[in-house]
N, C-alpha and C. Protein backbone atom coordinates (compact mmCIF):
# COMPACT_ATOMS: atom_id res chain seq x y z
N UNK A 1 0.85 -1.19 0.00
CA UNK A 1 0.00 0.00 0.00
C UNK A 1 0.88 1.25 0.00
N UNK A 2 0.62 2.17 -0.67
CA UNK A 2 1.27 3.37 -1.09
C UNK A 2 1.21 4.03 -0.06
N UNK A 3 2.12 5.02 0.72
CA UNK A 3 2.52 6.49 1.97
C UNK A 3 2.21 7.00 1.73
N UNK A 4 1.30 7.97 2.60
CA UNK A 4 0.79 9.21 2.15
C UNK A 4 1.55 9.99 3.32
N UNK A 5 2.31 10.79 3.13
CA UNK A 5 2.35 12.03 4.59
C UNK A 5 2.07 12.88 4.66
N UNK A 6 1.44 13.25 5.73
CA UNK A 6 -0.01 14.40 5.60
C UNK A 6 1.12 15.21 6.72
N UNK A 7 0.41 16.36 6.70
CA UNK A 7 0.70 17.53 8.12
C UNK A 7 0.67 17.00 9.38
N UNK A 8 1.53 17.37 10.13
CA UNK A 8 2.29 16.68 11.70
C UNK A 8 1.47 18.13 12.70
N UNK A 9 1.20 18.85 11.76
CA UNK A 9 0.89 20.14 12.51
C UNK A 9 0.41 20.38 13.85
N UNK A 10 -0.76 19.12 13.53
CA UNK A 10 -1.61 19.03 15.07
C UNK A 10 -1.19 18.04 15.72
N UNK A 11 -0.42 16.60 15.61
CA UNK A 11 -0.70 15.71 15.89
C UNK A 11 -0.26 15.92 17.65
N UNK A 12 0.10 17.41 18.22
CA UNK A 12 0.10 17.44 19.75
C UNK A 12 -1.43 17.20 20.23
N UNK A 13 -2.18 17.66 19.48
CA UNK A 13 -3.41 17.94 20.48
C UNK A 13 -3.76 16.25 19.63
N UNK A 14 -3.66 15.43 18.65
CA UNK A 14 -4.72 14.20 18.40
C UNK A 14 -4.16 13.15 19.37
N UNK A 15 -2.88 13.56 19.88
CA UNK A 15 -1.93 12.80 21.35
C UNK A 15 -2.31 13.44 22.76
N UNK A 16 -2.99 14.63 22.66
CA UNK A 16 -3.40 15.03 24.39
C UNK A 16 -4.47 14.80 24.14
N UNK A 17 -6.03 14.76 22.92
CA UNK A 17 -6.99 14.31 23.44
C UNK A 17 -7.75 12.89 23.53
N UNK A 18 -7.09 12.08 21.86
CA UNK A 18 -7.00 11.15 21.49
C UNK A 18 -7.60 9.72 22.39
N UNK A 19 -6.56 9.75 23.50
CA UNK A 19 -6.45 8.31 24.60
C UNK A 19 -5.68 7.49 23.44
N UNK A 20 -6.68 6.30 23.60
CA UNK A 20 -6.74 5.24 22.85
C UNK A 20 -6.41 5.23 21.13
N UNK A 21 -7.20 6.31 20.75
CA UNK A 21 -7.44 6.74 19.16
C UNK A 21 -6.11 7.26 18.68
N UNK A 22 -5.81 5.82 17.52
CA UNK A 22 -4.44 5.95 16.73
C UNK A 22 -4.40 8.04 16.45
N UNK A 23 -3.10 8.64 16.60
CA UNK A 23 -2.74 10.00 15.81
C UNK A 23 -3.03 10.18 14.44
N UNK A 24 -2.62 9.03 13.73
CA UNK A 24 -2.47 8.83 12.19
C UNK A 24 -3.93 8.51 11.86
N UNK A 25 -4.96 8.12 12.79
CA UNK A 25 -6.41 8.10 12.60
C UNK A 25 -7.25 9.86 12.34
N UNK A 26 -6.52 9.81 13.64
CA UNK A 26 -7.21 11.72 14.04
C UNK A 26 -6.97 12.44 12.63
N UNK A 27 -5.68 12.53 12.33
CA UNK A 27 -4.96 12.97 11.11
C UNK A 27 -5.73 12.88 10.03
N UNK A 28 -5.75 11.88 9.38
CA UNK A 28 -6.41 11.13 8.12
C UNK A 28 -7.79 11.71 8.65
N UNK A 29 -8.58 11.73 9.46
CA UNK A 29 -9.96 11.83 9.77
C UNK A 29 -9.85 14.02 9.66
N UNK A 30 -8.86 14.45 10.18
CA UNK A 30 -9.28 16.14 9.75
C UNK A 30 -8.33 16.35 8.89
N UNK A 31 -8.13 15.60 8.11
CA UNK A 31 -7.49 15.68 6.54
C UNK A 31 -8.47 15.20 5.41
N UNK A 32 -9.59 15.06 5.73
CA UNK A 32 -10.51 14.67 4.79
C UNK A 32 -11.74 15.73 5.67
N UNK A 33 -11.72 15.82 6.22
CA UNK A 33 -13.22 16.31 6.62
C UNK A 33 -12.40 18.18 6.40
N UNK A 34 -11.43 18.87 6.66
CA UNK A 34 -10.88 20.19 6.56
C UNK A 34 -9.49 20.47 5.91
N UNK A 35 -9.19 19.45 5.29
CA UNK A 35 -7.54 19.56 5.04
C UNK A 35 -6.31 19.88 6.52
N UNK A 36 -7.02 19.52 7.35
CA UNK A 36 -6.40 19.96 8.42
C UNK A 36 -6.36 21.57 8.64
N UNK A 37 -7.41 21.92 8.07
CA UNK A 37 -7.28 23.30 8.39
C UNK A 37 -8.39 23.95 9.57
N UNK A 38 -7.64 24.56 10.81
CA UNK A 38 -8.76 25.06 11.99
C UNK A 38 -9.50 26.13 11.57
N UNK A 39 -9.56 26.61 10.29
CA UNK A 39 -10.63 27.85 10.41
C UNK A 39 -11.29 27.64 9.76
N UNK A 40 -12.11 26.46 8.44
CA UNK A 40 -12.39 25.92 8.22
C UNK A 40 -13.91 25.80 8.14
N UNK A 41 -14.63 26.19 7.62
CA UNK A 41 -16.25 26.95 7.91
C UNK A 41 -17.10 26.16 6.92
N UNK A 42 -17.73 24.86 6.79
CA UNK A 42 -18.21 24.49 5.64
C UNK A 42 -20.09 24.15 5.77
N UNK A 43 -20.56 25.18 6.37
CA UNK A 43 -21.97 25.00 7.30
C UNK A 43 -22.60 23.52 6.64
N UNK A 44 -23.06 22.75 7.86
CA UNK A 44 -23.06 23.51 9.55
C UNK A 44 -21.57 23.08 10.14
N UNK A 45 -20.88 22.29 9.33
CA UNK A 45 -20.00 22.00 10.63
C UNK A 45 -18.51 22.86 10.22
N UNK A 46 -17.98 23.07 11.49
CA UNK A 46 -16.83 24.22 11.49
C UNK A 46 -15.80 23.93 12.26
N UNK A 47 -14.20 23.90 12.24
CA UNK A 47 -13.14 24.04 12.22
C UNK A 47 -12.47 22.44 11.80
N UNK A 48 -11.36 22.41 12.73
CA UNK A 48 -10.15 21.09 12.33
C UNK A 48 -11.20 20.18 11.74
N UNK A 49 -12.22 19.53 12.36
CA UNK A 49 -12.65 18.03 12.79
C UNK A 49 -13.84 18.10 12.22
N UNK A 50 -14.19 19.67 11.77
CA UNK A 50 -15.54 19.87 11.20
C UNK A 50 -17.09 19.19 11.90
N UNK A 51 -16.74 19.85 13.49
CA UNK A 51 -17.73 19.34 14.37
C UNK A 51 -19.01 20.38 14.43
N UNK A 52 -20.52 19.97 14.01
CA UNK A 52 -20.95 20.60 14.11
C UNK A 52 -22.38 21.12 15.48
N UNK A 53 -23.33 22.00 15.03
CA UNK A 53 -23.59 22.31 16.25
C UNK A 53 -24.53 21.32 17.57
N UNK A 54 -24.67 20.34 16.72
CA UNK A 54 -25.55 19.80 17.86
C UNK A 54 -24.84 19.04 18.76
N UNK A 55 -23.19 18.68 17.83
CA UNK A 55 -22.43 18.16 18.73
C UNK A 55 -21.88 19.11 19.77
N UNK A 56 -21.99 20.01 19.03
CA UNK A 56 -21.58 21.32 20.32
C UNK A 56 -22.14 21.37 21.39
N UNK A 57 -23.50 21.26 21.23
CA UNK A 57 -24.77 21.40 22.20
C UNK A 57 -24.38 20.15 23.58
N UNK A 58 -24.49 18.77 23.02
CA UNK A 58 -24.19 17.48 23.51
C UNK A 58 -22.88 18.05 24.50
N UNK A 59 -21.88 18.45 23.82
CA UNK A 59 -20.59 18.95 24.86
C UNK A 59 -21.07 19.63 25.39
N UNK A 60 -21.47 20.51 25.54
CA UNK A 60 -21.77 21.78 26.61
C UNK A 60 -22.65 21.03 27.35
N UNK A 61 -23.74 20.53 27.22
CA UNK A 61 -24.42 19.56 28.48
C UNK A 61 -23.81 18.73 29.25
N UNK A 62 -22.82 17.96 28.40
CA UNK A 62 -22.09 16.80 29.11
C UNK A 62 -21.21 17.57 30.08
N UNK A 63 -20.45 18.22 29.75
CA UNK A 63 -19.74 19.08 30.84
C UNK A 63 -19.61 20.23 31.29
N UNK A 64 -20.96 21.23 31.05
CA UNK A 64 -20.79 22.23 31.90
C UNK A 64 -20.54 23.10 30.96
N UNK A 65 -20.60 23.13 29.91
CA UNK A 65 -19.67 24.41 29.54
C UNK A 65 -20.81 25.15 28.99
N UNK A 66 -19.98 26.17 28.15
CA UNK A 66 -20.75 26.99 27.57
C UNK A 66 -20.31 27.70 26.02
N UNK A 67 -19.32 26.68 25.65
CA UNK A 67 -18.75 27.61 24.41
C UNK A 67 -19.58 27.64 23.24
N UNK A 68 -19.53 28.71 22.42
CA UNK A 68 -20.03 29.30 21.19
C UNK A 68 -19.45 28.30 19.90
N UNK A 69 -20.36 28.56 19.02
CA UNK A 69 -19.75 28.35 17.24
C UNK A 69 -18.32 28.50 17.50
N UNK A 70 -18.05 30.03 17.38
CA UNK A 70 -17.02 30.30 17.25
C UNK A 70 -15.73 30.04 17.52
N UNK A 71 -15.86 28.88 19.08
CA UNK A 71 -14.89 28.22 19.82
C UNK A 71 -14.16 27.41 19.18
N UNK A 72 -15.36 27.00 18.42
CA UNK A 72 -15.21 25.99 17.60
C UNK A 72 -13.83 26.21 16.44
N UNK A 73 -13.43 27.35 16.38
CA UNK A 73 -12.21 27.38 15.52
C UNK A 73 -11.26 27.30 16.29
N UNK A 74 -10.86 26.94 17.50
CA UNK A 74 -9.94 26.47 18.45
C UNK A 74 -9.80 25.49 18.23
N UNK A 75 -8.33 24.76 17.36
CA UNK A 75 -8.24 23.44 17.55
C UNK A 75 -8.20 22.82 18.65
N UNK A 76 -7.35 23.05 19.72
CA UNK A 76 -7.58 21.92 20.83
C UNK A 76 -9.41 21.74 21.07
N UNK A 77 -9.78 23.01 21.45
CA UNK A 77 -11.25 22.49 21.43
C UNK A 77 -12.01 21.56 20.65
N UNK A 78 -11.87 22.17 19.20
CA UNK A 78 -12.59 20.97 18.35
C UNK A 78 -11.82 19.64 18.45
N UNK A 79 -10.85 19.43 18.39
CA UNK A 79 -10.19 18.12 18.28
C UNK A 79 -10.61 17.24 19.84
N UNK A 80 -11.04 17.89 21.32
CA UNK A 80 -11.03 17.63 22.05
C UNK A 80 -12.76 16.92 21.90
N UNK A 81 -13.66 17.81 21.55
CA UNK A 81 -14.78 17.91 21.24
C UNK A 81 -15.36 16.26 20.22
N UNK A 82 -14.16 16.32 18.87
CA UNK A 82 -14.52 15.41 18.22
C UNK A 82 -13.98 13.98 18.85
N UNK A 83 -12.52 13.74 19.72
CA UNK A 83 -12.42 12.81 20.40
C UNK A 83 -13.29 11.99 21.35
N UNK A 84 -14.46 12.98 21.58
CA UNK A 84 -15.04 12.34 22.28
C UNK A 84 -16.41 11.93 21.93
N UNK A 85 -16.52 12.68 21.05
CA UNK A 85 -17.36 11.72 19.66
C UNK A 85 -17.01 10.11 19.94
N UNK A 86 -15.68 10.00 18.81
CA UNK A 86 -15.15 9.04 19.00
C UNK A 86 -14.71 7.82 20.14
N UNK A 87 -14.77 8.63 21.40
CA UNK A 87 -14.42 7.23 22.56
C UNK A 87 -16.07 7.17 22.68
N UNK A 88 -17.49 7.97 22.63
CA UNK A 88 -18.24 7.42 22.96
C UNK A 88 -18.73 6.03 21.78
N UNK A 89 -18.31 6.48 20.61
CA UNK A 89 -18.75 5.58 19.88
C UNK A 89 -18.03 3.92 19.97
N UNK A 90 -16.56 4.27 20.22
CA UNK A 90 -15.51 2.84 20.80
C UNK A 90 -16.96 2.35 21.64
N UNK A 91 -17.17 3.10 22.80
CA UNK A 91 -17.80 2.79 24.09
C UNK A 91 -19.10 1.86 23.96
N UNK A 92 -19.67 2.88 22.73
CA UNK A 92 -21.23 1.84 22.51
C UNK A 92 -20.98 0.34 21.92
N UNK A 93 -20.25 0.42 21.29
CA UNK A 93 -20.00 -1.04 20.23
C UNK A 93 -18.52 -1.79 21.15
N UNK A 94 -18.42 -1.65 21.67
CA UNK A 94 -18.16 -2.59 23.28
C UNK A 94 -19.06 -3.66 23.51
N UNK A 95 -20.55 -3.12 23.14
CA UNK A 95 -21.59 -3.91 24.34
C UNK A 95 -22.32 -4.35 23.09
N UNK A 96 -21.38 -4.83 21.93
CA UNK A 96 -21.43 -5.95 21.56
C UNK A 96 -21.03 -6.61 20.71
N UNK A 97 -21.26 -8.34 20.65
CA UNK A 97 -20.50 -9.21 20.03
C UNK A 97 -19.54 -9.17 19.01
N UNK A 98 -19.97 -8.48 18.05
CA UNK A 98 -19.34 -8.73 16.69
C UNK A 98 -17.91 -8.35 17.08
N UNK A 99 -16.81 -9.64 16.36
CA UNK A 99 -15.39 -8.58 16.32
C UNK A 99 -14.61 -7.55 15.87
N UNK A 100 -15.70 -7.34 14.77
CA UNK A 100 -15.54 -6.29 14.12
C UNK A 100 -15.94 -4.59 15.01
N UNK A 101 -16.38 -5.32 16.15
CA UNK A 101 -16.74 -3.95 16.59
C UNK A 101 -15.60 -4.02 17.55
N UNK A 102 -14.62 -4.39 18.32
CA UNK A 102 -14.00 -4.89 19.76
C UNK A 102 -13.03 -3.67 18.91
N UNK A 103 -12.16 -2.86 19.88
CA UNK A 103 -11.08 -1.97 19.39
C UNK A 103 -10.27 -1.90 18.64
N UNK A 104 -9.75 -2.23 17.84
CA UNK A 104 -8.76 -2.79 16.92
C UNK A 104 -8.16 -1.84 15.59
N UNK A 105 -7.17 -1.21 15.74
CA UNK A 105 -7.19 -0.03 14.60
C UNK A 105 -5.92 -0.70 13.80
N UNK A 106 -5.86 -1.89 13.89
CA UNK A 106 -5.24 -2.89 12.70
C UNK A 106 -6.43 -3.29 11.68
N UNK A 107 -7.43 -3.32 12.72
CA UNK A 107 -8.22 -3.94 11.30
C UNK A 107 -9.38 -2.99 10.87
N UNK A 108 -9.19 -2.94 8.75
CA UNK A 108 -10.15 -1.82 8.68
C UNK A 108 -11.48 -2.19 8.77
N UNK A 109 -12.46 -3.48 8.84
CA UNK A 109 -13.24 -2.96 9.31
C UNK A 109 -13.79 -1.67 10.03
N UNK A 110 -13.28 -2.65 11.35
CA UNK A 110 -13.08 -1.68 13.08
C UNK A 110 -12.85 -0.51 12.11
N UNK A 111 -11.90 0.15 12.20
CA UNK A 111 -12.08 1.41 11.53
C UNK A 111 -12.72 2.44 10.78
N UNK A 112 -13.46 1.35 9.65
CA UNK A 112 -14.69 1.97 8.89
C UNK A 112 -16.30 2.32 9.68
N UNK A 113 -16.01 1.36 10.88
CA UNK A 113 -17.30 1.03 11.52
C UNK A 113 -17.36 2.46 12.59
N UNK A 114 -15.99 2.98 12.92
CA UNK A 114 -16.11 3.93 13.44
C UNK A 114 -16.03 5.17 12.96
N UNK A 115 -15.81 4.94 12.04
CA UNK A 115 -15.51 6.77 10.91
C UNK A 115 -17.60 6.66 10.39
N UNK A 116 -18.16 5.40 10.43
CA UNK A 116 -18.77 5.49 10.02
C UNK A 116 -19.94 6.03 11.16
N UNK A 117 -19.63 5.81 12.78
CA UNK A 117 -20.32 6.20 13.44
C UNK A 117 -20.01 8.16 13.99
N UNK A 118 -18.90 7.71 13.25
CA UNK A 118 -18.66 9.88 13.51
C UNK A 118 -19.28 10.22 12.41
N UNK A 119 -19.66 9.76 11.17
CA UNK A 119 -20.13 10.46 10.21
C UNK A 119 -21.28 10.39 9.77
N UNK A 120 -22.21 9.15 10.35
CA UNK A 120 -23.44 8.72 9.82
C UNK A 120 -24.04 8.56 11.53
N UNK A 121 -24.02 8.49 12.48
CA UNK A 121 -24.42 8.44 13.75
C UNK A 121 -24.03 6.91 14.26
N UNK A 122 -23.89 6.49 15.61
CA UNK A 122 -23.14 5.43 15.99
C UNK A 122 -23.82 4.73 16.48
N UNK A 123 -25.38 5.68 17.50
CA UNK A 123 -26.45 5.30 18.42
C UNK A 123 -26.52 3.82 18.30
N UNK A 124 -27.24 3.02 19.96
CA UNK A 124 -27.50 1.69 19.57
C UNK A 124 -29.39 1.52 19.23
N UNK A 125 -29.95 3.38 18.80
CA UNK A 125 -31.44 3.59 18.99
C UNK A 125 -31.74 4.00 17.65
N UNK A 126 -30.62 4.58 16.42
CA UNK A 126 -30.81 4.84 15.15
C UNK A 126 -29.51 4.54 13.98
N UNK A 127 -28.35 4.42 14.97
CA UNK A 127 -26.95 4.24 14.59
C UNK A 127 -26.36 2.98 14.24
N UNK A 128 -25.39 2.98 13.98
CA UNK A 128 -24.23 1.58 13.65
C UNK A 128 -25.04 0.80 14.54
N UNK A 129 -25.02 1.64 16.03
CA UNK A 129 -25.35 0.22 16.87
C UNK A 129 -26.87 -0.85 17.22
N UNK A 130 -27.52 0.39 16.46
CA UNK A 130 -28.60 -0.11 15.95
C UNK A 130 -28.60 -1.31 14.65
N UNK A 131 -28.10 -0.82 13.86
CA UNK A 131 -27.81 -1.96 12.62
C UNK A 131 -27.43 -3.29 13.21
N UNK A 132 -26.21 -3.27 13.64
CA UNK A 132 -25.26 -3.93 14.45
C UNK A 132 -26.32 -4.99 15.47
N UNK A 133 -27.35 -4.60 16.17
CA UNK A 133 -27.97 -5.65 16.52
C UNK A 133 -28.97 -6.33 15.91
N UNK A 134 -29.22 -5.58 14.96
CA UNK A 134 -29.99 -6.02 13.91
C UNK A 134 -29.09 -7.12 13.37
N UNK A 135 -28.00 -7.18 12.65
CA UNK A 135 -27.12 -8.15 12.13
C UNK A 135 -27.03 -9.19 13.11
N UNK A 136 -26.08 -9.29 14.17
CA UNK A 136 -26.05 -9.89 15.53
C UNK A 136 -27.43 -10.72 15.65
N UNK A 137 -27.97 -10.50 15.30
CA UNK A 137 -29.29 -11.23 15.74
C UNK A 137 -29.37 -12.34 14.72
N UNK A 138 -28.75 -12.12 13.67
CA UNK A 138 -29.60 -12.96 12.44
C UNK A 138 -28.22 -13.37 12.03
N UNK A 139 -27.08 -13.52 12.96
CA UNK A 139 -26.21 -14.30 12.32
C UNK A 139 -24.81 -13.70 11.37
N UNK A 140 -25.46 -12.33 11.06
CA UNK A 140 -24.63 -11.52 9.79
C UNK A 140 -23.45 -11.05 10.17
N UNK A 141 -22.54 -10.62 9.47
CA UNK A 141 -21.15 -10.76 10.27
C UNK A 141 -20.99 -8.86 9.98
N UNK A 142 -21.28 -7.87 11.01
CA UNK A 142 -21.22 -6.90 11.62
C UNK A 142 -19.95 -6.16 10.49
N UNK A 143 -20.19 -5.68 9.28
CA UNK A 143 -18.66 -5.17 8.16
C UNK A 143 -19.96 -3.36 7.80
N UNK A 144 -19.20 -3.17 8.08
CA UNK A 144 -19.39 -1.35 7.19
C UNK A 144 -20.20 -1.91 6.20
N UNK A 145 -19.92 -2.77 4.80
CA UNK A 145 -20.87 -2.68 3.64
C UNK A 145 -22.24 -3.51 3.99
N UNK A 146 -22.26 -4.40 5.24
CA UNK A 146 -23.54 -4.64 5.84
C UNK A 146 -24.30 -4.09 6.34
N UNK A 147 -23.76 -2.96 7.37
CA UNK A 147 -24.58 -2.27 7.74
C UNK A 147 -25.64 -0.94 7.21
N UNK A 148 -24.59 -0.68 5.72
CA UNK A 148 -25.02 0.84 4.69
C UNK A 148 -26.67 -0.65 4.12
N UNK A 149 -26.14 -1.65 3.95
CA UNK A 149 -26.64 -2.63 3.21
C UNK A 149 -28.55 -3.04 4.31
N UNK A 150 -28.39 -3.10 5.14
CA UNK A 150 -28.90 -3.45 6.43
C UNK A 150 -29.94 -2.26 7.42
N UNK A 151 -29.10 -1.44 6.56
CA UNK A 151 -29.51 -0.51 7.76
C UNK A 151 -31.06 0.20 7.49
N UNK A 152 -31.85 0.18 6.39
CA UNK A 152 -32.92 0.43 6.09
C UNK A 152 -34.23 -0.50 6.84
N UNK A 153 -33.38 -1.73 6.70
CA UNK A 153 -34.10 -3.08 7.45
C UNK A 153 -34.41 -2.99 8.56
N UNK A 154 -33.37 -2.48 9.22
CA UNK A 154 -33.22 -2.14 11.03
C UNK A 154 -33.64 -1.07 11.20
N UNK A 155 -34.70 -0.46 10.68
CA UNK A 155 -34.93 1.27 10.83
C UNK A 155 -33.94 1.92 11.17
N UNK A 156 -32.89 1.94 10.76
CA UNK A 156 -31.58 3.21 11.25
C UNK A 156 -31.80 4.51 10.30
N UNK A 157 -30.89 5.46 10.96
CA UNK A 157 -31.46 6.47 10.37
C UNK A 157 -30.91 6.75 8.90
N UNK A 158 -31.06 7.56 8.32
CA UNK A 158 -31.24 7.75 6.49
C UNK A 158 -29.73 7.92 6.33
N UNK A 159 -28.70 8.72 7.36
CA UNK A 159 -27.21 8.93 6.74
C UNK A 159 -26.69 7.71 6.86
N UNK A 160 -26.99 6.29 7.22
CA UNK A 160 -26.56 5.09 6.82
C UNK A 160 -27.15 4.09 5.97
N UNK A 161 -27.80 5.06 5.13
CA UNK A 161 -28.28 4.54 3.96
C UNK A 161 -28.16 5.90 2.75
N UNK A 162 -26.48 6.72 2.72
CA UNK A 162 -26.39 7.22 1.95
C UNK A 162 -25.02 6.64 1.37
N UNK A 163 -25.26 6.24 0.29
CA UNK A 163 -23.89 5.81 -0.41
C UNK A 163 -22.47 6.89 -0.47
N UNK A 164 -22.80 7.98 -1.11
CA UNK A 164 -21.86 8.84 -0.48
C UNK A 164 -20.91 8.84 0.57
N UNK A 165 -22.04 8.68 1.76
CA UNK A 165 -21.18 8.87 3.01
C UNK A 165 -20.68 7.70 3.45
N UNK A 166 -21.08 6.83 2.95
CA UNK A 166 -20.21 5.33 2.87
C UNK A 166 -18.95 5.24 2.12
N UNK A 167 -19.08 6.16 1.15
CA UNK A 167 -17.55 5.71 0.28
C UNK A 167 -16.60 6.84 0.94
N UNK A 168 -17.55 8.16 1.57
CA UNK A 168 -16.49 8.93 2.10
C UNK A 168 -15.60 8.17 2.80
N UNK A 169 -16.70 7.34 4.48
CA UNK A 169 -16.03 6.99 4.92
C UNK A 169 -14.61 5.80 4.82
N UNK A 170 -15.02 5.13 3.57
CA UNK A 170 -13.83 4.42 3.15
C UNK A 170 -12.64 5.52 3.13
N UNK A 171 -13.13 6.22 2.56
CA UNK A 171 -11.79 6.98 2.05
C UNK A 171 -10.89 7.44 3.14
N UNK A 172 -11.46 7.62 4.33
CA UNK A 172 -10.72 7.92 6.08
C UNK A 172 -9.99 6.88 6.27
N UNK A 173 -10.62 5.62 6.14
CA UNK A 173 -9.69 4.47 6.45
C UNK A 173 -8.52 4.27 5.98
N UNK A 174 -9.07 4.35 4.30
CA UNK A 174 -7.59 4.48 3.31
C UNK A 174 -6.68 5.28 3.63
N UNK A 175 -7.06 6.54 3.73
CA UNK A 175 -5.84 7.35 4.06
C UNK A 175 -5.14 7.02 5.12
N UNK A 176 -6.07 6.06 6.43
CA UNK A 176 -5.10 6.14 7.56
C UNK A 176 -4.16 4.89 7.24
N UNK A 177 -4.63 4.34 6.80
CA UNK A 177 -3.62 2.84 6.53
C UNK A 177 -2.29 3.78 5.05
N UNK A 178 -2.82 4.46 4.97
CA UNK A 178 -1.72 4.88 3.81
C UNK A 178 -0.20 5.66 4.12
N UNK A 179 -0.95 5.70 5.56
CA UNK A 179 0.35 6.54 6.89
C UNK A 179 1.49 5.88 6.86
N UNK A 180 3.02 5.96 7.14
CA UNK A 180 3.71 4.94 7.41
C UNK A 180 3.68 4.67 8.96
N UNK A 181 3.31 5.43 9.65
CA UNK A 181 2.48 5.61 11.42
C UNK A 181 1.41 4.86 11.55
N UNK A 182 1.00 4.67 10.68
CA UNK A 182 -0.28 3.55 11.50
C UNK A 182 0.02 2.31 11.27
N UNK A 183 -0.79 1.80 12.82
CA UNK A 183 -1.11 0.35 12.48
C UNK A 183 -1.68 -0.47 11.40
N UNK A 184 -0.72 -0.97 11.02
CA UNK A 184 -1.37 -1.91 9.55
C UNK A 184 -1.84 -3.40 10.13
N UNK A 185 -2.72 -3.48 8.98
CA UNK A 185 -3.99 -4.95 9.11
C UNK A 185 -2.88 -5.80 8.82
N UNK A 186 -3.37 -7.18 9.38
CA UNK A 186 -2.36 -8.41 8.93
C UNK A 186 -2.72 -8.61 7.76
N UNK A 187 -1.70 -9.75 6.62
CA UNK A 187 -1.71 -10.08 5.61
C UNK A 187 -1.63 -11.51 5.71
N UNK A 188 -1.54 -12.15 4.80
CA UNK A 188 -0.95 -13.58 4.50
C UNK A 188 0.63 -13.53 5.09
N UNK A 189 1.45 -12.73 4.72
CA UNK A 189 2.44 -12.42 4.82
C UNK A 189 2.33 -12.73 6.62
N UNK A 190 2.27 -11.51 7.45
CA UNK A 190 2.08 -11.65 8.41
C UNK A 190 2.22 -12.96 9.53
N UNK A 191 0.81 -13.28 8.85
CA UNK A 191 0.07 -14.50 9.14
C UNK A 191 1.08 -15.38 9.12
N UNK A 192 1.68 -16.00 7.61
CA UNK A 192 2.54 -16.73 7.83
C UNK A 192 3.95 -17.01 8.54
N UNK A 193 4.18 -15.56 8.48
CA UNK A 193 5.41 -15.46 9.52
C UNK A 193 5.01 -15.85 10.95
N UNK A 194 4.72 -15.73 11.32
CA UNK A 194 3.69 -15.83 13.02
C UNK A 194 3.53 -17.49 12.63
N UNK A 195 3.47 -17.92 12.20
CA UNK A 195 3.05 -19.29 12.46
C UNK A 195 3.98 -20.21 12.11
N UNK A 196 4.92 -19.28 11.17
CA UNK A 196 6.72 -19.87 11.47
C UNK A 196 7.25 -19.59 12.39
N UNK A 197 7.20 -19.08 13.26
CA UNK A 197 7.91 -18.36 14.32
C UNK A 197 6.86 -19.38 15.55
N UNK A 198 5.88 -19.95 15.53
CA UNK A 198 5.59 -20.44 16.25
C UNK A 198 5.43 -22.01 16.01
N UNK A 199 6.16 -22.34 15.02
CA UNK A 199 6.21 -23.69 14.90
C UNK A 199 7.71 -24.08 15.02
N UNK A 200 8.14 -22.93 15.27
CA UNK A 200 10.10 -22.93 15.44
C UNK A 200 9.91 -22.89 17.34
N UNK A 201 8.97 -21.90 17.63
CA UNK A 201 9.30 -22.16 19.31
C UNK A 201 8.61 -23.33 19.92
N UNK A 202 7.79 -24.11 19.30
CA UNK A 202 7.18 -25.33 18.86
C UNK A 202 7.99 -25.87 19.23
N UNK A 203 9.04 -26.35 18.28
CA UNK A 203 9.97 -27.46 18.13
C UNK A 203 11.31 -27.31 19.03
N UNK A 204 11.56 -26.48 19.61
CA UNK A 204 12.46 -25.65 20.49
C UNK A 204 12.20 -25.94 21.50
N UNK A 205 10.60 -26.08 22.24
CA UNK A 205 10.61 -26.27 23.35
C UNK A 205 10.41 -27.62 23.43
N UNK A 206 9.81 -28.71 22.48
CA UNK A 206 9.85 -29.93 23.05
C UNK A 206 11.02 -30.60 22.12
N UNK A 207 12.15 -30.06 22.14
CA UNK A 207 13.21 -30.92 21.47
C UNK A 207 13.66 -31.64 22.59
C-alpha cells in the first residue's frame, strides 16, 4: 500500500486528546473532513474536525460548559470535542459481540465502523449500533458494507443509507492505513510469519 504524509501540525493535540485513538487516525480523519485546516467553515460544521452544532450542544451539556460556534475554531477544542465523539462511539460497540466492533485499529473494518459512526451516527437507537444488533441477531457478520446494506431493514437512520457517506467513509480508512504511522492490518504475509515463528518455538521447546 502506497505512503501518504499528511501535516504533523496538530498531531500534539490528536496525542493530548486522542487516549486510545491511533494520531495517524485523528490525522487522516481532519485531513478529509478540513484539510487539516482550523478555520475551516463548511456549514453547519466548522473548524479542524468539522464538528458541528448539535455536537456542540451534547458537549456543553455533558460538561458544563458553555462555548459558542465560534470556539469551535480552536483546535484543541474541536479536536477535544470530536475525540469524544469518538471514545463514545468505541464505548457503545463494546456492548457488543461482533469482532468487528471490539477496538482494533489494525483492522479496517473496526475502523470503517467507526468513521462510520462519527459520520453517519453510531447510536445503539438509530446508529451503527442499531444496525449492528440487527445483524447480531440474524447471524450476519457486523462489516461497514452490511450495515449501509442493512440498515434500512433495522430502521436506522437515512445517513446510513447514503452511499456517499459510505464511500467517504472508506476513504478515512484508506488514508489512515496509507500513513507509514499507523497500524497496519495483517496479511498472509504476516500471518505466515507468526506461524513460522511459532512452529520454530514449537519445536524448540519440546526438542
Amino acid at each position: 500500500m502506497a505512503t501518504r504524509v499528511l501535516s504533523r501540525a496538530y498531531d500534539h493535540l490528536y496525542a493530548k486528546h486522542g487516549g486510545s485513538i491511533p494520531v495517524p487516525y485523528l490525522r487522516a480523519l481532519a485531513q478529509r473532513e478540513s484539510q487539516q485546516n482550523p478555520n475551516e467553515q463548511k456549514d453547519p460544521a466548522w473548524g479542524l474536525m468539522q464538528v458541528i452544532p448539535s455536537v456542540l450542544q451534547d458537549f456543553n451539556e455533558d460538561h458544563g460548559t458553555n462555548h459558542d460556534r465560534y470556539d469551535l475554531l480552536n483546535p484543541d477544542l474541536n479536536v477535544r470535542i470530536a475525540t469524544d465523539v469518538l471514545k463514545m462511539t468505541i464505548r457503545i460497540y463494546r456492548g457488543h459481540k461482533d469482532p468487528n466492533l471490539k477496538e482494533d485499529w489494525a483492522n479496517p473494518e473496526f475502523v470503517n465502523l467507526v468513521t462510520a459512526g462519527w459520520n453517519s451516527g453510531m447510536s445503539n437507537t438509530a446508529g451503527v449500533g442499531k444496525v449492528a444488533s440487527y445483524l447480531e441477531a440474524r447471524g450476519i457478520p457486523v462489516t461497514h458494507d452490511n450495515v449501509f446494506k442493512y440498515a434500512a431493514a433495522a430502521g436506522a437512520t437515512r445517513h446510513l443509507q447514503n452511499d456517499r457517506k459510505r464511500w467517504w467513509q472508506k476513504t478515512v480508512t484508506k488514508l489512515y492505513f496509507e500513513q507509514p504511522d499507523a497500524l497496519q492490518p495483517f496479511g498472509f504475509l504476516q500471518l505466515g510469519l507468526m506461524a513460522f515463528v511459532a512452529w520454530g518455538v514449537y519445536k524448540l521447546w519440546f526438542k
